[in-house]
N, C-alpha and C. Protein backbone atom coordinates (compact mmCIF):
# COMPACT_ATOMS: atom_id res chain seq x y z
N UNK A 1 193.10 164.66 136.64
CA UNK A 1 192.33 164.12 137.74
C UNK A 1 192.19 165.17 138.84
N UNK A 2 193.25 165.90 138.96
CA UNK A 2 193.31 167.37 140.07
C UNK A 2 192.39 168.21 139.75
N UNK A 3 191.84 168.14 138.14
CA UNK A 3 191.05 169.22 137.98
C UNK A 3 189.43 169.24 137.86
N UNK A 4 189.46 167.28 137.97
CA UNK A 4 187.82 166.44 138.55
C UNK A 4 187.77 167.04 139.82
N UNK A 5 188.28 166.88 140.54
CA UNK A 5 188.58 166.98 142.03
C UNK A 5 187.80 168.54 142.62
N UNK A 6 188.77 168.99 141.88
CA UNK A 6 188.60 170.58 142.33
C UNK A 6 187.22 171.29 142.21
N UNK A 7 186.93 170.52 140.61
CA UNK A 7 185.72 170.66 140.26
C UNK A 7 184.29 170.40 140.80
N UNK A 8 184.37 169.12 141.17
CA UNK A 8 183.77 169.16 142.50
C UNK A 8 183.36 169.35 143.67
N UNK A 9 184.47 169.84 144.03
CA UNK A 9 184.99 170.19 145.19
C UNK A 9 184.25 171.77 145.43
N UNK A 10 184.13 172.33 144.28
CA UNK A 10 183.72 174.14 143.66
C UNK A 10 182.25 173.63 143.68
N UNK A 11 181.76 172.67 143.32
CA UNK A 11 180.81 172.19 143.02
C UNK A 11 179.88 172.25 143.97
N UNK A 12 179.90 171.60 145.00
CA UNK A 12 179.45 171.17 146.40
C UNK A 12 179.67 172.46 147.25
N UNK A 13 180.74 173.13 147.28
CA UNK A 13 180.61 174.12 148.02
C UNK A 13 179.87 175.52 147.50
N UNK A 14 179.50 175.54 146.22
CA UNK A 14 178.82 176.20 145.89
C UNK A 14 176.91 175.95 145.89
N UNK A 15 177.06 174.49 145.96
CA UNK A 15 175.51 173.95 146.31
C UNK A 15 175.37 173.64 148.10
N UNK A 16 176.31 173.96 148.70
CA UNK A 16 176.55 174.43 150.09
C UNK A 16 176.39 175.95 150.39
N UNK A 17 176.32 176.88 149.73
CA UNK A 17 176.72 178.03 150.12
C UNK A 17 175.36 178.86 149.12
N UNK A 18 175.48 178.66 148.27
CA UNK A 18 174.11 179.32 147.07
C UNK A 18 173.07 178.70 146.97
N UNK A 19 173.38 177.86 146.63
CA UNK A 19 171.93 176.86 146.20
C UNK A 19 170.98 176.35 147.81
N UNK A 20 171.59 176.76 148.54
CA UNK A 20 171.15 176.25 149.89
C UNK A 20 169.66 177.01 150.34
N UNK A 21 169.81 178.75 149.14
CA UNK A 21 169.06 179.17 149.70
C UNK A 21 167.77 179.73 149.01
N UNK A 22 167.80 179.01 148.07
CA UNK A 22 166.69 179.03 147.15
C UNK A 22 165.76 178.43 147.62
N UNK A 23 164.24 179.00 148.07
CA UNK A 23 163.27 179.02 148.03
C UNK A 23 162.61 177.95 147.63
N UNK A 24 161.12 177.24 147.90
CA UNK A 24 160.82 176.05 146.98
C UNK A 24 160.11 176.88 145.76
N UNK A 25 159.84 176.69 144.31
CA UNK A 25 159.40 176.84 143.25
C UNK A 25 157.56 177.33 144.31
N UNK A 26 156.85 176.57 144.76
CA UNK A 26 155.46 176.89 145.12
C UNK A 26 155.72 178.17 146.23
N UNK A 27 156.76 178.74 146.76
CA UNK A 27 156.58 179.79 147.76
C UNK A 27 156.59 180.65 146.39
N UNK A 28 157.84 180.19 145.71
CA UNK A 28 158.42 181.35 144.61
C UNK A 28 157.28 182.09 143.75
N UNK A 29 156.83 181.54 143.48
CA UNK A 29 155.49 181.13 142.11
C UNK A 29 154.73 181.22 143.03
N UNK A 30 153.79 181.71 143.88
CA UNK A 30 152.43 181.48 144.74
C UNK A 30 152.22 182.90 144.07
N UNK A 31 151.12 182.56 143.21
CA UNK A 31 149.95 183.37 142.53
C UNK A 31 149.09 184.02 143.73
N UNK A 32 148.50 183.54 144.85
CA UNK A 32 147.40 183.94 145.54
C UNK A 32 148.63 185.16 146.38
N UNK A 33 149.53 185.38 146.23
CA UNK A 33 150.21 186.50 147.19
C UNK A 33 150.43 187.67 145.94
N UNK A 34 149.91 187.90 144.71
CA UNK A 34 150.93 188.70 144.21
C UNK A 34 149.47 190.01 144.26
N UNK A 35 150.07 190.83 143.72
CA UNK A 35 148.74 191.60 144.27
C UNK A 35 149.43 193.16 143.92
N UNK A 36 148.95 194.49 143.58
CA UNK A 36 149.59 195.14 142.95
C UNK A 36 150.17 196.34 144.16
N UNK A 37 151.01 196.72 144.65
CA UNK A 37 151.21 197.81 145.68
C UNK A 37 150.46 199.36 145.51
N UNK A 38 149.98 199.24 146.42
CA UNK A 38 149.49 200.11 146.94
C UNK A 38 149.92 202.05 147.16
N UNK A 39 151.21 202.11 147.24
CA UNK A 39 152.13 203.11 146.78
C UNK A 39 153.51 202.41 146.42
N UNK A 40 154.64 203.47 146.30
CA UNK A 40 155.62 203.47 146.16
C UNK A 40 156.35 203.38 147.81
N UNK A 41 155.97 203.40 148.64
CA UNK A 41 156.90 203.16 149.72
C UNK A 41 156.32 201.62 150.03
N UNK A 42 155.07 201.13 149.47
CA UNK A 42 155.00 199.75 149.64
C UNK A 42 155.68 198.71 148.78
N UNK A 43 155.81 199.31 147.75
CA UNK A 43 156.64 198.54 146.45
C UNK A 43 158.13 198.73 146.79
N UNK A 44 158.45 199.63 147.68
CA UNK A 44 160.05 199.74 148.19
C UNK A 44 159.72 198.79 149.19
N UNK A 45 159.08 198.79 150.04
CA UNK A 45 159.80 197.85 151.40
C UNK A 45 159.41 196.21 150.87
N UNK A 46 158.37 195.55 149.50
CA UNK A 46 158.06 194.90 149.48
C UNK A 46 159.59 194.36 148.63
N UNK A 47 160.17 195.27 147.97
CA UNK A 47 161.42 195.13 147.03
C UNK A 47 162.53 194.76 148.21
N UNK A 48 162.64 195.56 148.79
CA UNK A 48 163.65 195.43 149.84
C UNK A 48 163.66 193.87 150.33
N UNK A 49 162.33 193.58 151.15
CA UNK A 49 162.21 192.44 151.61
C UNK A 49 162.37 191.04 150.78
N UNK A 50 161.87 191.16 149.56
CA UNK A 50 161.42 189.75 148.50
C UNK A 50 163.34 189.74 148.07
N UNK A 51 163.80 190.77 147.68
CA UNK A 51 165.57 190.82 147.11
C UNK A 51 166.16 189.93 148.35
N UNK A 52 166.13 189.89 149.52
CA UNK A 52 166.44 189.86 150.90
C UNK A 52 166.34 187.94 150.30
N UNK A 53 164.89 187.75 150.85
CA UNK A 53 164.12 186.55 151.24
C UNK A 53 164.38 185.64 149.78
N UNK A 54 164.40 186.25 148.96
CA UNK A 54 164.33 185.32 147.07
C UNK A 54 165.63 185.28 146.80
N UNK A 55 166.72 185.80 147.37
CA UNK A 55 167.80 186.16 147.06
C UNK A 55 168.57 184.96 145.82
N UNK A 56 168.58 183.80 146.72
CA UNK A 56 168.58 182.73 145.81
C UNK A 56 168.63 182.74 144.73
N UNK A 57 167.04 182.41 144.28
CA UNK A 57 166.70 182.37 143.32
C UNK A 57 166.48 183.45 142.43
N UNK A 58 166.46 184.87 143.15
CA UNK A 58 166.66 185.53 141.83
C UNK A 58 168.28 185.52 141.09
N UNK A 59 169.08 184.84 142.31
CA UNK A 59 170.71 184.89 141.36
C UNK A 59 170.21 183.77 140.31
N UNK A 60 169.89 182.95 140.85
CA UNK A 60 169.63 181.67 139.90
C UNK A 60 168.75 181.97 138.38
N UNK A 61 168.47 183.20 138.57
CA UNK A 61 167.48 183.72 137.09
C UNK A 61 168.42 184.25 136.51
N UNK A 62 169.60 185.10 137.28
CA UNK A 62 170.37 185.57 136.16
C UNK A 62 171.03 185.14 135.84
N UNK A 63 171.42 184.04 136.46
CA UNK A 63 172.17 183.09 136.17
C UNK A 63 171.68 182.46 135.08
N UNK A 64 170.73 181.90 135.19
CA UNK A 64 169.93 181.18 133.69
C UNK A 64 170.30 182.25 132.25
N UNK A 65 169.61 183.60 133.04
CA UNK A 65 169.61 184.89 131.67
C UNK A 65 170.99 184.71 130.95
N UNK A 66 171.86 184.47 131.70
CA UNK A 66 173.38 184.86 131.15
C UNK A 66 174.01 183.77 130.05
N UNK A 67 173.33 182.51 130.96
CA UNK A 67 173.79 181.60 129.76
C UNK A 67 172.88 181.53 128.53
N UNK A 68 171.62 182.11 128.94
CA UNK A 68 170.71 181.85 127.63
C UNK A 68 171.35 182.94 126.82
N UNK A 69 172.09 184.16 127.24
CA UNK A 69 172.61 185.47 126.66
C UNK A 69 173.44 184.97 125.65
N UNK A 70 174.36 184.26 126.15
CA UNK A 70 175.78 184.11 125.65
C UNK A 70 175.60 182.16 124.44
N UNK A 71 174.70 181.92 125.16
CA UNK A 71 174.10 180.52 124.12
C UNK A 71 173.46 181.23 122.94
N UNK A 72 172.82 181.91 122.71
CA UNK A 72 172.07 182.75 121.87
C UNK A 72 172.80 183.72 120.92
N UNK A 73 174.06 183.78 121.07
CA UNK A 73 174.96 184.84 120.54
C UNK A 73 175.91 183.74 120.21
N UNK A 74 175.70 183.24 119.19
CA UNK A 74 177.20 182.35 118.40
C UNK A 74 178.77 182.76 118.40
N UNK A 75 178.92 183.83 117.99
CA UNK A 75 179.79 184.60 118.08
C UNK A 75 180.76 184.91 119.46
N UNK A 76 179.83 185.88 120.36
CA UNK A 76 180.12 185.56 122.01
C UNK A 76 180.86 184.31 122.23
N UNK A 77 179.69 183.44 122.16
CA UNK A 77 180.67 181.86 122.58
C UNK A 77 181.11 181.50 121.94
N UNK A 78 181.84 181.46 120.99
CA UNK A 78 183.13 181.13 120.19
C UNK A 78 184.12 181.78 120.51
N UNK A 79 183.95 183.21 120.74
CA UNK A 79 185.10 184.02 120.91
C UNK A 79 185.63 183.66 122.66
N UNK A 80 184.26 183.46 123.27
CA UNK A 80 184.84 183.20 124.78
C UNK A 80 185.83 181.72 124.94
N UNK A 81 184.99 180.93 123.87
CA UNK A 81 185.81 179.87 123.87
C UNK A 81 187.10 179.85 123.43
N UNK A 82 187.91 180.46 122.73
CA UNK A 82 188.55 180.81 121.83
C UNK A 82 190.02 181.25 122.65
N UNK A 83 189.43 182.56 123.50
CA UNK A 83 189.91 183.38 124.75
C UNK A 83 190.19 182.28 125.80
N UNK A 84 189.65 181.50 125.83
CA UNK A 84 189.54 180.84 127.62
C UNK A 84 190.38 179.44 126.90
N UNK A 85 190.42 178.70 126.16
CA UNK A 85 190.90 177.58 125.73
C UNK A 85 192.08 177.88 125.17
N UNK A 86 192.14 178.89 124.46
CA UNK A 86 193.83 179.44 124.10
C UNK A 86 194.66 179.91 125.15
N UNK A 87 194.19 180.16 126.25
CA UNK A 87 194.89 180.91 127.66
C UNK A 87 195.25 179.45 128.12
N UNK A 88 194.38 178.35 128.53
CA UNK A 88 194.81 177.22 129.08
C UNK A 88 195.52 176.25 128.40
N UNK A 89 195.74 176.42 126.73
CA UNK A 89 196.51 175.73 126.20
C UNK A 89 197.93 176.10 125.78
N UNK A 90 197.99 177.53 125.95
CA UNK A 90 199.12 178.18 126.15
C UNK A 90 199.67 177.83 127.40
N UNK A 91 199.15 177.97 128.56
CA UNK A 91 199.82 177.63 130.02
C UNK A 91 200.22 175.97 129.85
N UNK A 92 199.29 174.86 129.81
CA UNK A 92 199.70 173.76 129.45
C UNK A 92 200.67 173.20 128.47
N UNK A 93 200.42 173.64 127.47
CA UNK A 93 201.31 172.93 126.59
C UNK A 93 202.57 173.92 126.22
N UNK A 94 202.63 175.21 126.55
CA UNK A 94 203.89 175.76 126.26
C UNK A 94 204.46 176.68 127.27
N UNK A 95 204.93 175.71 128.36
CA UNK A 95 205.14 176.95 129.15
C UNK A 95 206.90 177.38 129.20
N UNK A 96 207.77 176.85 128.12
CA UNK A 96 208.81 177.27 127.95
C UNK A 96 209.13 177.57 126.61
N UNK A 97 209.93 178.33 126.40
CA UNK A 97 210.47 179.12 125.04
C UNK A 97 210.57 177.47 123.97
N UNK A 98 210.08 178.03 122.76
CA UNK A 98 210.54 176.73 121.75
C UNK A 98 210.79 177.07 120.93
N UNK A 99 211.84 176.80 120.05
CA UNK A 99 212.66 177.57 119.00
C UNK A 99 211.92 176.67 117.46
N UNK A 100 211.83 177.66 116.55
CA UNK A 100 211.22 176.92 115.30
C UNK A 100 212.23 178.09 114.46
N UNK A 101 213.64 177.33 113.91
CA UNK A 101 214.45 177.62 113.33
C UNK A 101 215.49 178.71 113.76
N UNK A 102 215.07 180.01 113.29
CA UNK A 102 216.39 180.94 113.49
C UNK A 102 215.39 182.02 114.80
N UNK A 103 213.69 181.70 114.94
CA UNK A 103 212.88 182.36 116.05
C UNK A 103 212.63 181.69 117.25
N UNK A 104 212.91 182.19 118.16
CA UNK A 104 212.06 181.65 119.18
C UNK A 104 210.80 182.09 119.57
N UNK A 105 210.13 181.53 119.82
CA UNK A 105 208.51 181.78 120.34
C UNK A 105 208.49 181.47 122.10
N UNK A 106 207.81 182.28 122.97
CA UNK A 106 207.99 182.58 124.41
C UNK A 106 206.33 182.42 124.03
N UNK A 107 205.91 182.71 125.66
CA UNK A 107 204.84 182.22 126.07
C UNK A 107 204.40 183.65 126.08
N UNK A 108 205.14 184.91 126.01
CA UNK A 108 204.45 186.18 125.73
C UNK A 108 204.12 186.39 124.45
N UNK A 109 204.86 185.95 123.22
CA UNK A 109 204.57 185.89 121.82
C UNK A 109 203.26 184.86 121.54
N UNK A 110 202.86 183.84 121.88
CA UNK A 110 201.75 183.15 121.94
C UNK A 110 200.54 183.95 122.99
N UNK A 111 200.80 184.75 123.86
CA UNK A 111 199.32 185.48 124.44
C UNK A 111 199.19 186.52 123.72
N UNK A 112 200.63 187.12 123.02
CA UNK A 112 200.56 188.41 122.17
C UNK A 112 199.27 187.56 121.26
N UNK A 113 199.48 186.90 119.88
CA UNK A 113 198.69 186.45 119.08
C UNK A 113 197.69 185.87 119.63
N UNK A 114 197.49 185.61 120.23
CA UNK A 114 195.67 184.74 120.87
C UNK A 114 194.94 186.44 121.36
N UNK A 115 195.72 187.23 122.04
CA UNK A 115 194.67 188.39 122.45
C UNK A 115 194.60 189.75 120.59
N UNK A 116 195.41 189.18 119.66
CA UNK A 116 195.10 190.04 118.65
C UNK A 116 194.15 189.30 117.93
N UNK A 117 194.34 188.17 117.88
CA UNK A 117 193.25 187.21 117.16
C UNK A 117 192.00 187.47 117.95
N UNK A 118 191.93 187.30 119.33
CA UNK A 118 190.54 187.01 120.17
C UNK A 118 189.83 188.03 120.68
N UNK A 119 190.83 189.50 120.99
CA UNK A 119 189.90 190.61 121.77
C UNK A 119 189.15 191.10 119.85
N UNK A 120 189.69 191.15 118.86
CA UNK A 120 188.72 191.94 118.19
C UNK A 120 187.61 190.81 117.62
N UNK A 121 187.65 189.79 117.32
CA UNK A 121 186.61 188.60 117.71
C UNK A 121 185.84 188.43 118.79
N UNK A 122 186.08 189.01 119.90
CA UNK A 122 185.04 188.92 121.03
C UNK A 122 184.51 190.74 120.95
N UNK A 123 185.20 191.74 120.54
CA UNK A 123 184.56 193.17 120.18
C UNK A 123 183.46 192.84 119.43
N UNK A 124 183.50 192.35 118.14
CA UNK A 124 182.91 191.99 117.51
C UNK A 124 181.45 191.30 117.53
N UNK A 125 181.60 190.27 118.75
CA UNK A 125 180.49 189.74 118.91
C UNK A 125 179.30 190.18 120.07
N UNK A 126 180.09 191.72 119.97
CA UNK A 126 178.85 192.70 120.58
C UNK A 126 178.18 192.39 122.30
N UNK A 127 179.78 192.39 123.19
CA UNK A 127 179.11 191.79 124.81
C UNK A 127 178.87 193.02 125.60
N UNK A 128 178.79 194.21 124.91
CA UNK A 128 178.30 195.64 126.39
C UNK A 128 177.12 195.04 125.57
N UNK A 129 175.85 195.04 124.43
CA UNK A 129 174.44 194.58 123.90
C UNK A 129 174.36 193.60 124.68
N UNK A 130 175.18 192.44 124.88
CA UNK A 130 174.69 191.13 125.37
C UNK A 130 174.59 191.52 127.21
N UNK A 131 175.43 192.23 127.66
CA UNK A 131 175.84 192.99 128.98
C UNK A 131 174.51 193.51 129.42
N UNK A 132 173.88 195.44 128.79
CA UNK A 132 173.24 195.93 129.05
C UNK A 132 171.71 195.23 128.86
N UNK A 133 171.52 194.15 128.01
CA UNK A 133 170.68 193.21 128.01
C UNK A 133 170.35 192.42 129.14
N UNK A 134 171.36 191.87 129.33
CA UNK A 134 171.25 190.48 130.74
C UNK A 134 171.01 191.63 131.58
N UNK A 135 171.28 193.01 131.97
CA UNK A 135 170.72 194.14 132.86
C UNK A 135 169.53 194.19 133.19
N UNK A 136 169.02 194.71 131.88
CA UNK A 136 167.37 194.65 131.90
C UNK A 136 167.03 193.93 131.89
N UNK A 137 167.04 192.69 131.35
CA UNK A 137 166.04 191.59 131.90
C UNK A 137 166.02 191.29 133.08
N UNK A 138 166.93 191.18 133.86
CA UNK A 138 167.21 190.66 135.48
C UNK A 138 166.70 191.57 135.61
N UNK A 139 166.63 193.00 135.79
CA UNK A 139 165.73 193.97 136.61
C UNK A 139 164.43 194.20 136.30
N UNK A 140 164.13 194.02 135.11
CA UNK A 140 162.66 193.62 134.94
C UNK A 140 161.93 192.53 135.58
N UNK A 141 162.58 191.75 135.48
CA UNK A 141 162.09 190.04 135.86
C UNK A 141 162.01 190.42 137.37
N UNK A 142 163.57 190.75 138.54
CA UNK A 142 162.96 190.59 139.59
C UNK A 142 162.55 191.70 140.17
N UNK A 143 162.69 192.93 139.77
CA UNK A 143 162.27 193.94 140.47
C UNK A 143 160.74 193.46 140.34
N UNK A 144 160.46 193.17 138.93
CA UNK A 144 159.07 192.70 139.00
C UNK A 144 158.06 191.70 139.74
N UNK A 145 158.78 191.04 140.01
CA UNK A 145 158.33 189.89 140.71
C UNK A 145 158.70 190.46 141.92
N UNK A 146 159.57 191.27 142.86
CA UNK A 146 159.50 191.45 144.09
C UNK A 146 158.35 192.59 144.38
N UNK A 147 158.12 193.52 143.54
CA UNK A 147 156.82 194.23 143.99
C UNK A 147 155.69 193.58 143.54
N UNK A 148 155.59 192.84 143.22
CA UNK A 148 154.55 191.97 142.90
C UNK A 148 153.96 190.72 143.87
N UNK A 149 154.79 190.45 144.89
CA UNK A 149 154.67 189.45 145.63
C UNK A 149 154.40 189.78 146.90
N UNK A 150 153.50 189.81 147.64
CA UNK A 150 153.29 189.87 149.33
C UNK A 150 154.14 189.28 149.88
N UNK A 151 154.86 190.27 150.75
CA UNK A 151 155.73 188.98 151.87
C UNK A 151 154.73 188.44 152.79
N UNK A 152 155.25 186.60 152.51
CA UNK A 152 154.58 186.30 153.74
C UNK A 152 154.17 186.78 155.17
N UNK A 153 153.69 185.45 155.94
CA UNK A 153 153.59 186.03 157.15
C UNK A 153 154.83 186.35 157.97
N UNK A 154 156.02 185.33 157.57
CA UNK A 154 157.15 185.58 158.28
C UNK A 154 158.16 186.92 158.15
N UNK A 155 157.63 188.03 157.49
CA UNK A 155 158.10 189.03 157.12
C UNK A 155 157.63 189.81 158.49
N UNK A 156 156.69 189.38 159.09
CA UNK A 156 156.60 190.29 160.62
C UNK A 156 157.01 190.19 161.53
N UNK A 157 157.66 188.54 161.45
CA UNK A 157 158.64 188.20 162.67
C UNK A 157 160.14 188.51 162.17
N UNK A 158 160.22 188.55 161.32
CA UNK A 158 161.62 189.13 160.99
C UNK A 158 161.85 190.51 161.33
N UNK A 159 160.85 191.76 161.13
CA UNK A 159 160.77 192.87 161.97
C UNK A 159 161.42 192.93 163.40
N UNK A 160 160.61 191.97 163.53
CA UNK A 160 160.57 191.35 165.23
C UNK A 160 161.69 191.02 165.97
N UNK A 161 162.51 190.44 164.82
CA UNK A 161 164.02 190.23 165.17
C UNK A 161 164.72 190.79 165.47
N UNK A 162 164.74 191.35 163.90
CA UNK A 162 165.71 192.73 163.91
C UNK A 162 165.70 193.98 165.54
N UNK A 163 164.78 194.23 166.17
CA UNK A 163 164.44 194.90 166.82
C UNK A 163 164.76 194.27 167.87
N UNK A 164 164.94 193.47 168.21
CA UNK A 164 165.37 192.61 169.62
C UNK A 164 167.25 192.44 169.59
């Protein structure tokens, strides 16, 4: 029940703190602003500004990328599962020495075997490919979309700010 709690608790303050600042979908997506730059110092300050202002929602893309990364890779998520559910069922259910005949087994002999079983099962399922992947796509996707997008009008009063 401590760990509903908490969960929630991570929950809300993370849709307090991140999600607060995502953009609506029609600013995000407004076709009539995208338009191609003009040089390279316009595609920098337009990058600068949209990373700034989209911030949100571009976490929220890689965020999507990562799970579609790791949903898409069978392997990956088995092995993560594997890693992360053997760590918490080791802490839970054995957190003192238990003797099975003339051996005892410690809670270092049970992480010994879960990390020989699980790190070459998660090597295996190839995460710097799944890694340098979720890379490029997030920088394709928003670098793309930030030189691609006109900052609004409120990008001149924010100048405006800053300077005061």
């Amino acid at each position: 029940m401590d760990l509903l709690l908490r969960a929630t608790d991570t929950i809300k303050s993370l849709r307090e703190t991140r999600l607060s600042g995502i953009r609506p979908p029609t600013e995000f997506f407004d076709y009539q602003r995208i338009s191609r730059p003009a040089d390279l110092n316009q595609a920098t300050s337009r990058i600068s500004y949209n990373t700034r202002y989209f911030s949100g929602n571009y976490g929220l893309i890689v965020a999507l990328l990562g799970v579609y990364a790791v949903l898409t890779n069978p392997l990956l998520l088995i092995s993560l599962a594997f890693l992360v559910l053997g760590f918490a069922a080791i802490n839970k259910f054995a957190p003192e020495a238990t003797q099975f005949g003339d051996h005892v087994v410690t809670q270092k002999h049970l992480y010994t075997g879960l990390f020989i079983i699980g790190i070459p099962m998660f090597w295996l399922a190839g995460p710097f490919s799944t890694f340098f992947w979720l890379i490029g796509a997030s920088s394709v996707l928003v670098l793309g979309h930030a030189s691609l997008l006109e900052p609004g009008v409120e990008s001149e009063y924010a100048s405006i700010q800053e300077n005061v």
